[in-house]
PDB file of N, CA and C in Angstrom:
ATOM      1  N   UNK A   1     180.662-118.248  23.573  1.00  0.00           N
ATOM      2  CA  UNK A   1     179.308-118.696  23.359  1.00  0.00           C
ATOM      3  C   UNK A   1     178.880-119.615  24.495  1.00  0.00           C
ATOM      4  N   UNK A   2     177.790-119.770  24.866  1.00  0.00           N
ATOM      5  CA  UNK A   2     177.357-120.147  25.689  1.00  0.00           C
ATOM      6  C   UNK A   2     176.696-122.067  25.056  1.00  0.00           C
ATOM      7  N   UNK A   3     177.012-123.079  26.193  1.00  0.00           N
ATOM      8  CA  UNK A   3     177.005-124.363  25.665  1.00  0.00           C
ATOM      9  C   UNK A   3     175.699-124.455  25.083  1.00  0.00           C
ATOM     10  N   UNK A   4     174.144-124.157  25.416  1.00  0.00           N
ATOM     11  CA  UNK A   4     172.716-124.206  25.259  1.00  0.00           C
ATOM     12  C   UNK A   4     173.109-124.216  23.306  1.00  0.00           C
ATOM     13  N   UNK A   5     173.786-122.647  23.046  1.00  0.00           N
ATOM     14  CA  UNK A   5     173.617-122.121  21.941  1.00  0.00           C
ATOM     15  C   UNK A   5     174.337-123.395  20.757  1.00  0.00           C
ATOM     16  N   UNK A   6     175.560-123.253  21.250  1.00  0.00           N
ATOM     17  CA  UNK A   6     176.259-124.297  20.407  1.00  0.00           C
ATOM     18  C   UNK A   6     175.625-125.269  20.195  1.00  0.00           C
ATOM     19  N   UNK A   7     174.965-126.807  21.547  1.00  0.00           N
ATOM     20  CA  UNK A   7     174.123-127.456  20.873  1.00  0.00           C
ATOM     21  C   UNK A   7     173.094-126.926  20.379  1.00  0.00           C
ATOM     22  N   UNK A   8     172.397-126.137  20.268  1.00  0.00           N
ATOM     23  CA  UNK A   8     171.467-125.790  19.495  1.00  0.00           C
ATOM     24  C   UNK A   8     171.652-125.638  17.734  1.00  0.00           C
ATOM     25  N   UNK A   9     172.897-124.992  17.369  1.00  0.00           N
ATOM     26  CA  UNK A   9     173.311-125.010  16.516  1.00  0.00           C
ATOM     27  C   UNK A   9     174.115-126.280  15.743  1.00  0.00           C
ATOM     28  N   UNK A  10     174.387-127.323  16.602  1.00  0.00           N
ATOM     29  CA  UNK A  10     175.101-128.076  15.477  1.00  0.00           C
ATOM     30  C   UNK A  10     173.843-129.570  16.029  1.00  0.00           C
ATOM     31  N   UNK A  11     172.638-129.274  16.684  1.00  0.00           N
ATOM     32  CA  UNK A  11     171.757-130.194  16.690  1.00  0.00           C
ATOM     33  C   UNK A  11     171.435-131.139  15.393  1.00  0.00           C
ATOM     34  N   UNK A  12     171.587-129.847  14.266  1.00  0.00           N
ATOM     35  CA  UNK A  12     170.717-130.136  13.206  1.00  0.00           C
ATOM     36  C   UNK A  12     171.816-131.546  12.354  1.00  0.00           C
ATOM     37  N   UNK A  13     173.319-131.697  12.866  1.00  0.00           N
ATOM     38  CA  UNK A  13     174.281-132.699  11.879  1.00  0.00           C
ATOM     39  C   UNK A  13     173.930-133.673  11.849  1.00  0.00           C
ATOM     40  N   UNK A  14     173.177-134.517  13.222  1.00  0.00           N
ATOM     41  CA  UNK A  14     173.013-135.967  13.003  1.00  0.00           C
ATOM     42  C   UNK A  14     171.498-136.069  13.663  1.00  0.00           C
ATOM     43  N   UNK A  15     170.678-136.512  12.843  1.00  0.00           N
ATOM     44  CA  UNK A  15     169.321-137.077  13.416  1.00  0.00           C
ATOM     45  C   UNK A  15     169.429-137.549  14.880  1.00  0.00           C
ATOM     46  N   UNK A  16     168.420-136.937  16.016  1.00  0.00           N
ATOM     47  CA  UNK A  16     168.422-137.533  17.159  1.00  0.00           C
ATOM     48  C   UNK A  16     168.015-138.878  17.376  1.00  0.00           C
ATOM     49  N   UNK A  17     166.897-138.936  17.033  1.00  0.00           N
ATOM     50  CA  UNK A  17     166.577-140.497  16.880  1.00  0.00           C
ATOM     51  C   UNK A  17     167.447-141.373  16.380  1.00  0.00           C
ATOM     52  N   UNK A  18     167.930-141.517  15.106  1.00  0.00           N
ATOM     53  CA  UNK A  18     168.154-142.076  14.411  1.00  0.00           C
ATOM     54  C   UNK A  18     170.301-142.284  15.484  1.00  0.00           C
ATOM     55  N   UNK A  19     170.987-141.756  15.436  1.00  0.00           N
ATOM     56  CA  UNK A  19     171.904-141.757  16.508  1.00  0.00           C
ATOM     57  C   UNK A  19     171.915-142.018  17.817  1.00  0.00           C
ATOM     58  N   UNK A  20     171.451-142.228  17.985  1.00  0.00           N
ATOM     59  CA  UNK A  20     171.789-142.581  19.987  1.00  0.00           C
ATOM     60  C   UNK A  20     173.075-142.954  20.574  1.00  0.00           C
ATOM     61  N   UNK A  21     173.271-142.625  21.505  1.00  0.00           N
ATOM     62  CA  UNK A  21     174.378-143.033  22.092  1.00  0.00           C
ATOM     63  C   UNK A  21     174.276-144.565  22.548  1.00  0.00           C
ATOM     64  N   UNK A  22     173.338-145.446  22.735  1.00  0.00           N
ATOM     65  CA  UNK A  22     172.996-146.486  23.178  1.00  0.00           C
ATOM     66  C   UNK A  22     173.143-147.327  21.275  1.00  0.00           C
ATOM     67  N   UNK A  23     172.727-146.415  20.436  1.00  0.00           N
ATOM     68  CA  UNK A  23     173.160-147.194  19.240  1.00  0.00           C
ATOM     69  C   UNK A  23     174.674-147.182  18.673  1.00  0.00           C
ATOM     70  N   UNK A  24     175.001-146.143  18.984  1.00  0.00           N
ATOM     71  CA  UNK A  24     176.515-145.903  18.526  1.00  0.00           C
ATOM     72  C   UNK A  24     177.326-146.773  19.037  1.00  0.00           C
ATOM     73  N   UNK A  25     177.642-146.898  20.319  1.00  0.00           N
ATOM     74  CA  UNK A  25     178.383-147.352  20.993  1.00  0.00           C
ATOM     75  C   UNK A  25     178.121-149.080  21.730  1.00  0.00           C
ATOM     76  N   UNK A  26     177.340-149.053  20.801  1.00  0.00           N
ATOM     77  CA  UNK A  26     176.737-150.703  20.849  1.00  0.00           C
ATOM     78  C   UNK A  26     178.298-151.568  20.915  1.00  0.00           C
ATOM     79  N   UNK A  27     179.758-151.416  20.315  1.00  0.00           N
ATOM     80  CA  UNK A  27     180.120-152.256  20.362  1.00  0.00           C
ATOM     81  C   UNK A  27     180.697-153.119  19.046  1.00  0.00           C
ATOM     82  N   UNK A  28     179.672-153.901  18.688  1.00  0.00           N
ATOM     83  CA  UNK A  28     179.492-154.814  17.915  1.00  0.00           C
ATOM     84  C   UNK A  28     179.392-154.135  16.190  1.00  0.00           C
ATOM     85  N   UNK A  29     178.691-152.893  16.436  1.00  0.00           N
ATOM     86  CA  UNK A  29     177.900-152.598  15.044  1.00  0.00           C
ATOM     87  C   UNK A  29     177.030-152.415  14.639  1.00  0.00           C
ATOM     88  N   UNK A  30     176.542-153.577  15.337  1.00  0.00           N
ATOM     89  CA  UNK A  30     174.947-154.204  14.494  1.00  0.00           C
ATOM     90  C   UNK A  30     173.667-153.010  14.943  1.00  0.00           C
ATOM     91  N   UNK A  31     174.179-152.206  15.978  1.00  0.00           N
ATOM     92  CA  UNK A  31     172.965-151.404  16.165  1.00  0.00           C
ATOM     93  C   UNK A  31     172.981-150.478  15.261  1.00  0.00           C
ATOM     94  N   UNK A  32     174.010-150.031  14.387  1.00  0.00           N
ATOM     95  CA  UNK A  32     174.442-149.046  13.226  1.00  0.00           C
ATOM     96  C   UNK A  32     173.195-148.930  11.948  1.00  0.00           C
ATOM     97  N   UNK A  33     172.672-149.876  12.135  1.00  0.00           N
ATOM     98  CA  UNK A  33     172.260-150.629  11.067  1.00  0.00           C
ATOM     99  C   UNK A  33     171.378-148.992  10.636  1.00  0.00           C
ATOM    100  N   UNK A  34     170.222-148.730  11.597  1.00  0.00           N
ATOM    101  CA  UNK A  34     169.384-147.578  11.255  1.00  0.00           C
ATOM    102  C   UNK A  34     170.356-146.309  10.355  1.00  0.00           C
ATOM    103  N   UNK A  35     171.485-145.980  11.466  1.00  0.00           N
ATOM    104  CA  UNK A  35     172.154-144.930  10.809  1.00  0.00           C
ATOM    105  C   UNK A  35     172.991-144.964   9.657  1.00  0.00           C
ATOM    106  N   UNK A  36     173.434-146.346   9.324  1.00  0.00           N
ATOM    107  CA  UNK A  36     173.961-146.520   8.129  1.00  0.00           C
ATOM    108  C   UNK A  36     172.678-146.694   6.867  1.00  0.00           C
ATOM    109  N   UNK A  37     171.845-146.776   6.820  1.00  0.00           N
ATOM    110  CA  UNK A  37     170.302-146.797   6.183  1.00  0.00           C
ATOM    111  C   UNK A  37     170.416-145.149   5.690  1.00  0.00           C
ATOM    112  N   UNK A  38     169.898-144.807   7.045  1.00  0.00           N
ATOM    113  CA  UNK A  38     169.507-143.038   6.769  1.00  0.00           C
ATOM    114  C   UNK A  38     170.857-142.574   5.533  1.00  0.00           C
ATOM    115  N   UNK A  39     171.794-142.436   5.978  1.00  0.00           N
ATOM    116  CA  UNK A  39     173.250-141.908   5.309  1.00  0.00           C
ATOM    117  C   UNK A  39     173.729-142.442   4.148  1.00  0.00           C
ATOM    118  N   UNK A  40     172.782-144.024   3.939  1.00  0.00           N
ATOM    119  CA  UNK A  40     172.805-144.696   1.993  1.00  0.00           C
ATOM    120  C   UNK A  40     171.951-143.833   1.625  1.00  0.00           C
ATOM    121  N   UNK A  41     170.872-143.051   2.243  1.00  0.00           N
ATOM    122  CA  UNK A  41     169.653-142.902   0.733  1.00  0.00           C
ATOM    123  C   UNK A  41     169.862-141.395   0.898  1.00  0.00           C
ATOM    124  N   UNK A  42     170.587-140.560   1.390  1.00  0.00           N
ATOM    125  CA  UNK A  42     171.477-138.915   1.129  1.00  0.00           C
ATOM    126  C   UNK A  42     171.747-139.297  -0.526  1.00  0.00           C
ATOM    127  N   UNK A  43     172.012-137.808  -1.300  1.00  0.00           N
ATOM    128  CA  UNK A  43     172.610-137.977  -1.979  1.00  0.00           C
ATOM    129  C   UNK A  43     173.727-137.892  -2.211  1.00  0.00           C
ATOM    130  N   UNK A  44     175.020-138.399  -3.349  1.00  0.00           N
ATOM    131  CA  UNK A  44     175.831-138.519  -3.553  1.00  0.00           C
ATOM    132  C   UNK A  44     176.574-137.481  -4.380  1.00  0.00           C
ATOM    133  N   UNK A  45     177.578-137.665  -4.578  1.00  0.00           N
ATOM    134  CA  UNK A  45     178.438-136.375  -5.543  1.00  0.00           C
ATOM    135  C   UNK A  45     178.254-134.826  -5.056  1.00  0.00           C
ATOM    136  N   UNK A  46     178.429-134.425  -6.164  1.00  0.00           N
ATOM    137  CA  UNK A  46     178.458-133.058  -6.112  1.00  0.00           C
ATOM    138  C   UNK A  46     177.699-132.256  -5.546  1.00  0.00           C
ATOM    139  N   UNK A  47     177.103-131.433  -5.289  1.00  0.00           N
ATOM    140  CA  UNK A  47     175.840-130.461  -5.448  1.00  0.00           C
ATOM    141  C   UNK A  47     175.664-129.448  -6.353  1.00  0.00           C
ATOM    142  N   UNK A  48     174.392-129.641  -6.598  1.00  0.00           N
ATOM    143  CA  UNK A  48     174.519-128.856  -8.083  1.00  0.00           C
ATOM    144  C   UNK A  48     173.913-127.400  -7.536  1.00  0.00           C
ATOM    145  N   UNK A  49     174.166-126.297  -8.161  1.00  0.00           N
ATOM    146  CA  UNK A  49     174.413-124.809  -7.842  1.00  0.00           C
ATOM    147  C   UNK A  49     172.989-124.674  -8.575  1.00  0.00           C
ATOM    148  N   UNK A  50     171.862-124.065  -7.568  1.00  0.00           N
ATOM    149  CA  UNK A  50     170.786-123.297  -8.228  1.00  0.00           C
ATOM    150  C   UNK A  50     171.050-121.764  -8.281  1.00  0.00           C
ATOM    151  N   UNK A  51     171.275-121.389  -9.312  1.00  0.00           N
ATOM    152  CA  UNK A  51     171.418-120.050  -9.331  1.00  0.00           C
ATOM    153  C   UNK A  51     169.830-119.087 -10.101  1.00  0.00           C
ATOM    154  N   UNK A  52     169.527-118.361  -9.228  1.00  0.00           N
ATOM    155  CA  UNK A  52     168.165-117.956 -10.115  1.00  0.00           C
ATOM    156  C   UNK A  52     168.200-116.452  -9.590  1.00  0.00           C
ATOM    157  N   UNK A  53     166.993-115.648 -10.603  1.00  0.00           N
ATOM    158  CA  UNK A  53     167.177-114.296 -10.519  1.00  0.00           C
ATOM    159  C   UNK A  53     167.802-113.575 -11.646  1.00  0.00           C
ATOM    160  N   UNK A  54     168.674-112.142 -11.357  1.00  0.00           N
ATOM    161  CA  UNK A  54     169.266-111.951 -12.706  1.00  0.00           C
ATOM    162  C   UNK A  54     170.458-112.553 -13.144  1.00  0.00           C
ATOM    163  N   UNK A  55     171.526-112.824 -12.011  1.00  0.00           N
ATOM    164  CA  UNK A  55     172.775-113.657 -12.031  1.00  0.00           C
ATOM    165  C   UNK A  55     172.421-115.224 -12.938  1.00  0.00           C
ATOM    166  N   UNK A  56     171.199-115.734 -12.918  1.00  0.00           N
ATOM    167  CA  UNK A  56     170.960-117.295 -12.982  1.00  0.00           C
ATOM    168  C   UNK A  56     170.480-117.017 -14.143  1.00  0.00           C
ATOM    169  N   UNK A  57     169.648-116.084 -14.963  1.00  0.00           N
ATOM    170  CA  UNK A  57     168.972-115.491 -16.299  1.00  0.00           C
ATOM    171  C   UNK A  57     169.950-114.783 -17.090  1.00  0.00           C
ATOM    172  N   UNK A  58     170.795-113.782 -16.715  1.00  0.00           N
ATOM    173  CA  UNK A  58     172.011-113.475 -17.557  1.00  0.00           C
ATOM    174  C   UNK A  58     173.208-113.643 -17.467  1.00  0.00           C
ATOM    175  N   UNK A  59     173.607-114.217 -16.117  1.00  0.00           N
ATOM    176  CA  UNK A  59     175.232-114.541 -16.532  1.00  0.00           C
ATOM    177  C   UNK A  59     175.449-115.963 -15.604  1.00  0.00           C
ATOM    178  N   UNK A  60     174.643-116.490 -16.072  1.00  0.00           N
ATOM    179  CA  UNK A  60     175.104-118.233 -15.958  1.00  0.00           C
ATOM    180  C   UNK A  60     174.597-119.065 -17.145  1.00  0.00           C
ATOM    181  N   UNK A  61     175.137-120.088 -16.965  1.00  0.00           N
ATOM    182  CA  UNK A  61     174.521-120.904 -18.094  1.00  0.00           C
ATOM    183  C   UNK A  61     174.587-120.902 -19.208  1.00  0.00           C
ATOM    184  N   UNK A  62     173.984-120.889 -19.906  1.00  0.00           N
ATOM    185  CA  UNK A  62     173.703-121.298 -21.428  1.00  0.00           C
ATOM    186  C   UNK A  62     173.568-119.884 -22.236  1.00  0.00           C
ATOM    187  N   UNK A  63     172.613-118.831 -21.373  1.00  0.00           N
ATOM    188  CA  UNK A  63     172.509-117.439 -21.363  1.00  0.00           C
ATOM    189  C   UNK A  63     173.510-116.753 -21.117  1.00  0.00           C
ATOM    190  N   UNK A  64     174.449-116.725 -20.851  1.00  0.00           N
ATOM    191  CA  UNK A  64     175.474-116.431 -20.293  1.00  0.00           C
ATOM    192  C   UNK A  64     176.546-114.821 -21.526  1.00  0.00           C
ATOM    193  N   UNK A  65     175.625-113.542 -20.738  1.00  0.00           N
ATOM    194  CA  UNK A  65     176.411-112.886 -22.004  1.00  0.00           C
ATOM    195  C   UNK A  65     176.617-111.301 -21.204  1.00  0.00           C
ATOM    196  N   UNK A  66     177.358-110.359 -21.482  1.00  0.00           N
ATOM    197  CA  UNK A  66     177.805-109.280 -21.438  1.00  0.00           C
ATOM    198  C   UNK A  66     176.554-107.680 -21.663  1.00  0.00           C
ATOM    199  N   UNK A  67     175.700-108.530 -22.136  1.00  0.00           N
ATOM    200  CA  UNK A  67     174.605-107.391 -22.643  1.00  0.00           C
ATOM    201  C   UNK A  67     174.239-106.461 -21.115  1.00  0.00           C
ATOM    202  N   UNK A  68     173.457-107.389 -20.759  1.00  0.00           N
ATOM    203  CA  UNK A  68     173.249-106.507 -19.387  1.00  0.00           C
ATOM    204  C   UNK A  68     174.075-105.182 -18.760  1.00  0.00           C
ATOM    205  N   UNK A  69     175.222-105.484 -18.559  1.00  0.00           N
ATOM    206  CA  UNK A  69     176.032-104.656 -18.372  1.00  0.00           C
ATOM    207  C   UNK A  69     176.334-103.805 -19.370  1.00  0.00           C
ATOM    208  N   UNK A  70     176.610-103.861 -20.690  1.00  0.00           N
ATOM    209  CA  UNK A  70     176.597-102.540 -21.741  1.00  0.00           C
ATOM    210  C   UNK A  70     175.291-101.783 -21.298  1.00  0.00           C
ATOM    211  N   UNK A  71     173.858-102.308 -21.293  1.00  0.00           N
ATOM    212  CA  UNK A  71     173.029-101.676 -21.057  1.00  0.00           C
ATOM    213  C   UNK A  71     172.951-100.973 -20.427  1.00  0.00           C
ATOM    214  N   UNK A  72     173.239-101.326 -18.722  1.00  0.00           N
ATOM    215  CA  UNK A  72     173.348-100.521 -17.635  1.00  0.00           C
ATOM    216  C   UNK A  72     174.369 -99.085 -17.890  1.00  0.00           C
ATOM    217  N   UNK A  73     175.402 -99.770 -18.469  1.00  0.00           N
ATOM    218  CA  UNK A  73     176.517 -98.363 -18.526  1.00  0.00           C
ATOM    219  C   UNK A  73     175.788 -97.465 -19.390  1.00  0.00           C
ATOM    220  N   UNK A  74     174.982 -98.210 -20.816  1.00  0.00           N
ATOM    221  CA  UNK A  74     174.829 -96.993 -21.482  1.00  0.00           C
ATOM    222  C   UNK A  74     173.388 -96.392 -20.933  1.00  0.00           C
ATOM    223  N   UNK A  75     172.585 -96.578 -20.051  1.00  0.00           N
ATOM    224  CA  UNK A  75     171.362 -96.026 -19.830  1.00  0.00           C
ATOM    225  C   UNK A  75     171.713 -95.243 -18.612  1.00  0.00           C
ATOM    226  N   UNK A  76     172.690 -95.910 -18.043  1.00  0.00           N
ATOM    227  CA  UNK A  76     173.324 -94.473 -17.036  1.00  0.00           C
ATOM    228  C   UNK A  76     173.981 -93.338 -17.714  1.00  0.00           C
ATOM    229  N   UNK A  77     174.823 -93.371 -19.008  1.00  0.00           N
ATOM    230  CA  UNK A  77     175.354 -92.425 -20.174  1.00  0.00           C
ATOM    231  C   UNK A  77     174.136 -91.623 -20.691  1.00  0.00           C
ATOM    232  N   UNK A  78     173.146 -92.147 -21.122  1.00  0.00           N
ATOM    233  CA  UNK A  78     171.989 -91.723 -21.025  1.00  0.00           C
ATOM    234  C   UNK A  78     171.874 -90.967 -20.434  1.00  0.00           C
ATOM    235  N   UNK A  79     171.053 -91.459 -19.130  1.00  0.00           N
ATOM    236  CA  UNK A  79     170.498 -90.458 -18.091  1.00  0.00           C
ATOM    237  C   UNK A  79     171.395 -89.565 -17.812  1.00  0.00           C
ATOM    238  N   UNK A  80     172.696 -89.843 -17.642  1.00  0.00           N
ATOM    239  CA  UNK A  80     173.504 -88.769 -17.028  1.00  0.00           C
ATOM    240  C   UNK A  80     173.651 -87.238 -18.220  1.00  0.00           C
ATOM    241  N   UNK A  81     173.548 -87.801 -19.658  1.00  0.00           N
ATOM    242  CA  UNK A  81     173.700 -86.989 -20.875  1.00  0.00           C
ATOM    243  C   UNK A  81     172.623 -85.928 -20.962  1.00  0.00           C
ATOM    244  N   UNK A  82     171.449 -86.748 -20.474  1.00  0.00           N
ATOM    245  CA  UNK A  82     170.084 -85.962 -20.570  1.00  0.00           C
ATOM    246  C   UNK A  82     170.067 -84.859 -19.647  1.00  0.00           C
ATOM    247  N   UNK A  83     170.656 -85.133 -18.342  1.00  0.00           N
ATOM    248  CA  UNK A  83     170.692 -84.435 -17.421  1.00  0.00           C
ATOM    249  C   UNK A  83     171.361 -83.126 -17.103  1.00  0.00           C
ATOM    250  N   UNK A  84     172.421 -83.748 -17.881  1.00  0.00           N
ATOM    251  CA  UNK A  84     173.702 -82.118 -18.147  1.00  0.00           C
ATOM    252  C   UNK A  84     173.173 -81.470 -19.141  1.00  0.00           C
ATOM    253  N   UNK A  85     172.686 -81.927 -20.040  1.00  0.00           N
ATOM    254  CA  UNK A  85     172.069 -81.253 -21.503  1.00  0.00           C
ATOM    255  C   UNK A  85     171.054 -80.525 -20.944  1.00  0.00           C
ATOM    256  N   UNK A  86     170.334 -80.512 -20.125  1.00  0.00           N
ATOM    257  CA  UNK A  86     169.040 -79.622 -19.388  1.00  0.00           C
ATOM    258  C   UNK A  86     169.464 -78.950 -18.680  1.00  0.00           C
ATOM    259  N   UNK A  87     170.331 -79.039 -17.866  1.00  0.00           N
ATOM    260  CA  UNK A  87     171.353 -78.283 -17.283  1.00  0.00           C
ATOM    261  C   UNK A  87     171.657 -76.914 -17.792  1.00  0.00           C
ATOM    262  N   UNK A  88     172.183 -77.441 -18.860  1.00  0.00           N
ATOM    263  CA  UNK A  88     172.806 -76.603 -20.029  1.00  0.00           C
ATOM    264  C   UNK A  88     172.310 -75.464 -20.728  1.00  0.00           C
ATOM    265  N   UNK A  89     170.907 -75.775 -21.332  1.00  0.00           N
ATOM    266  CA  UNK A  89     169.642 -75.383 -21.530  1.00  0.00           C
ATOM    267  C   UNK A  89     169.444 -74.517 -20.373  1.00  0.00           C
ATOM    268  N   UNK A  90     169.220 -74.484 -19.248  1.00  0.00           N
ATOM    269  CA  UNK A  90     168.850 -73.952 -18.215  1.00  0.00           C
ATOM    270  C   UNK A  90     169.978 -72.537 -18.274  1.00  0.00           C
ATOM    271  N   UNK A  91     171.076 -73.243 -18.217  1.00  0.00           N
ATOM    272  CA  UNK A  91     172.155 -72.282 -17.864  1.00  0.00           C
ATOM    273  C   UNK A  91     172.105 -70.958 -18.905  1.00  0.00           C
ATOM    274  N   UNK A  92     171.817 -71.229 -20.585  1.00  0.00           N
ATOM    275  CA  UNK A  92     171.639 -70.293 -21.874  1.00  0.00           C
ATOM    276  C   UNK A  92     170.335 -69.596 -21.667  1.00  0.00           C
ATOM    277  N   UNK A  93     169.493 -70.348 -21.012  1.00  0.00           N
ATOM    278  CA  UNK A  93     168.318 -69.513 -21.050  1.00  0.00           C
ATOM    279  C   UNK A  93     168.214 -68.087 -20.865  1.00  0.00           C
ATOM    280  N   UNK A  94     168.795 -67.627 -19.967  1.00  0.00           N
ATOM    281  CA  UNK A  94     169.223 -66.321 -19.259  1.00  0.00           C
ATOM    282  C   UNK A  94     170.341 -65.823 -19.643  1.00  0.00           C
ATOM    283  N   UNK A  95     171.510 -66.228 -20.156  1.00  0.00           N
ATOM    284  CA  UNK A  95     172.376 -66.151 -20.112  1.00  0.00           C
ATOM    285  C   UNK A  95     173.287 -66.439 -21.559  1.00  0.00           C
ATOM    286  N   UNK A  96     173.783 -65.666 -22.457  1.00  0.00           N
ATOM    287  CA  UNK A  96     173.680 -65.880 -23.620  1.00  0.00           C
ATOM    288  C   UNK A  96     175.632 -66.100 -23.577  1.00  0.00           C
ATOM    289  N   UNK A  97     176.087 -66.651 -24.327  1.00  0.00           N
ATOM    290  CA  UNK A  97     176.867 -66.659 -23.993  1.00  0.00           C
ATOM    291  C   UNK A  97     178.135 -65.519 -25.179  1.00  0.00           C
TER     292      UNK A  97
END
C-alpha cells in the first residue's frame, strides 16, 4: 500500500486538532489537558448491538423464535408440491396410464 493511502485510512483514530504533536509531547502533561477532555466524554463499556431488519424482528431479542424458518421450508414444500402436481396433470393429460 502506498503511505498517502494508509494515512488516509487510519486519519480518522485521533482528532487532528485536538492531538498535536506540539501537544503531545509537551513534556510536562499539562498540554494533554484538551485530549484527555475529548476521550472523558466518549462513551464507556460495552457497545450495544443494533440489530434491525428481519434478523433484529425475528431472531433477536425478545421476538426471538423459529417460525420464520418453518414457514420458509413449508412454502417452498408448497410451491415445489404445486409444481410437480401440474406437472403430473400435464403428463396424464395425453397419456393415460
Amino acid at each position: 500500500m502506498h503511505a498517502t493511502l494508509i494515512r488516509r485510512q487510519l486519519g480518522g483514530l485521533i482528532p487532528p486538532k485536538i492531538a498535536t504533536p506540539k501537544l503531545v509531547s509537551g513534556g510536562s502533561g499539562a498540554g494533554l489537558g484538551p485530549l484527555v477532555n475529548f476521550y472523558s466524554k466518549l462513551p464507556k463499556g460495552e457497545a450495544t448491538a443494533r440489530v434491525s431488519g428481519l434478523k433484529g424482528r425475528y431472531f433477536a431479542g425478545a421476538n426471538a423464535s423459529g417460525k420464520p424458518i418453518v414457514a420458509v421450508i413449508l412454502s417452498l414444500f408448497a410451491i415445489g408440491y404445486t409444481l410437480d402436481y401440474n406437472m403430473h396433470l400435464k403428463h396424464h393429460k395425453n397419456h393415460a396410464h
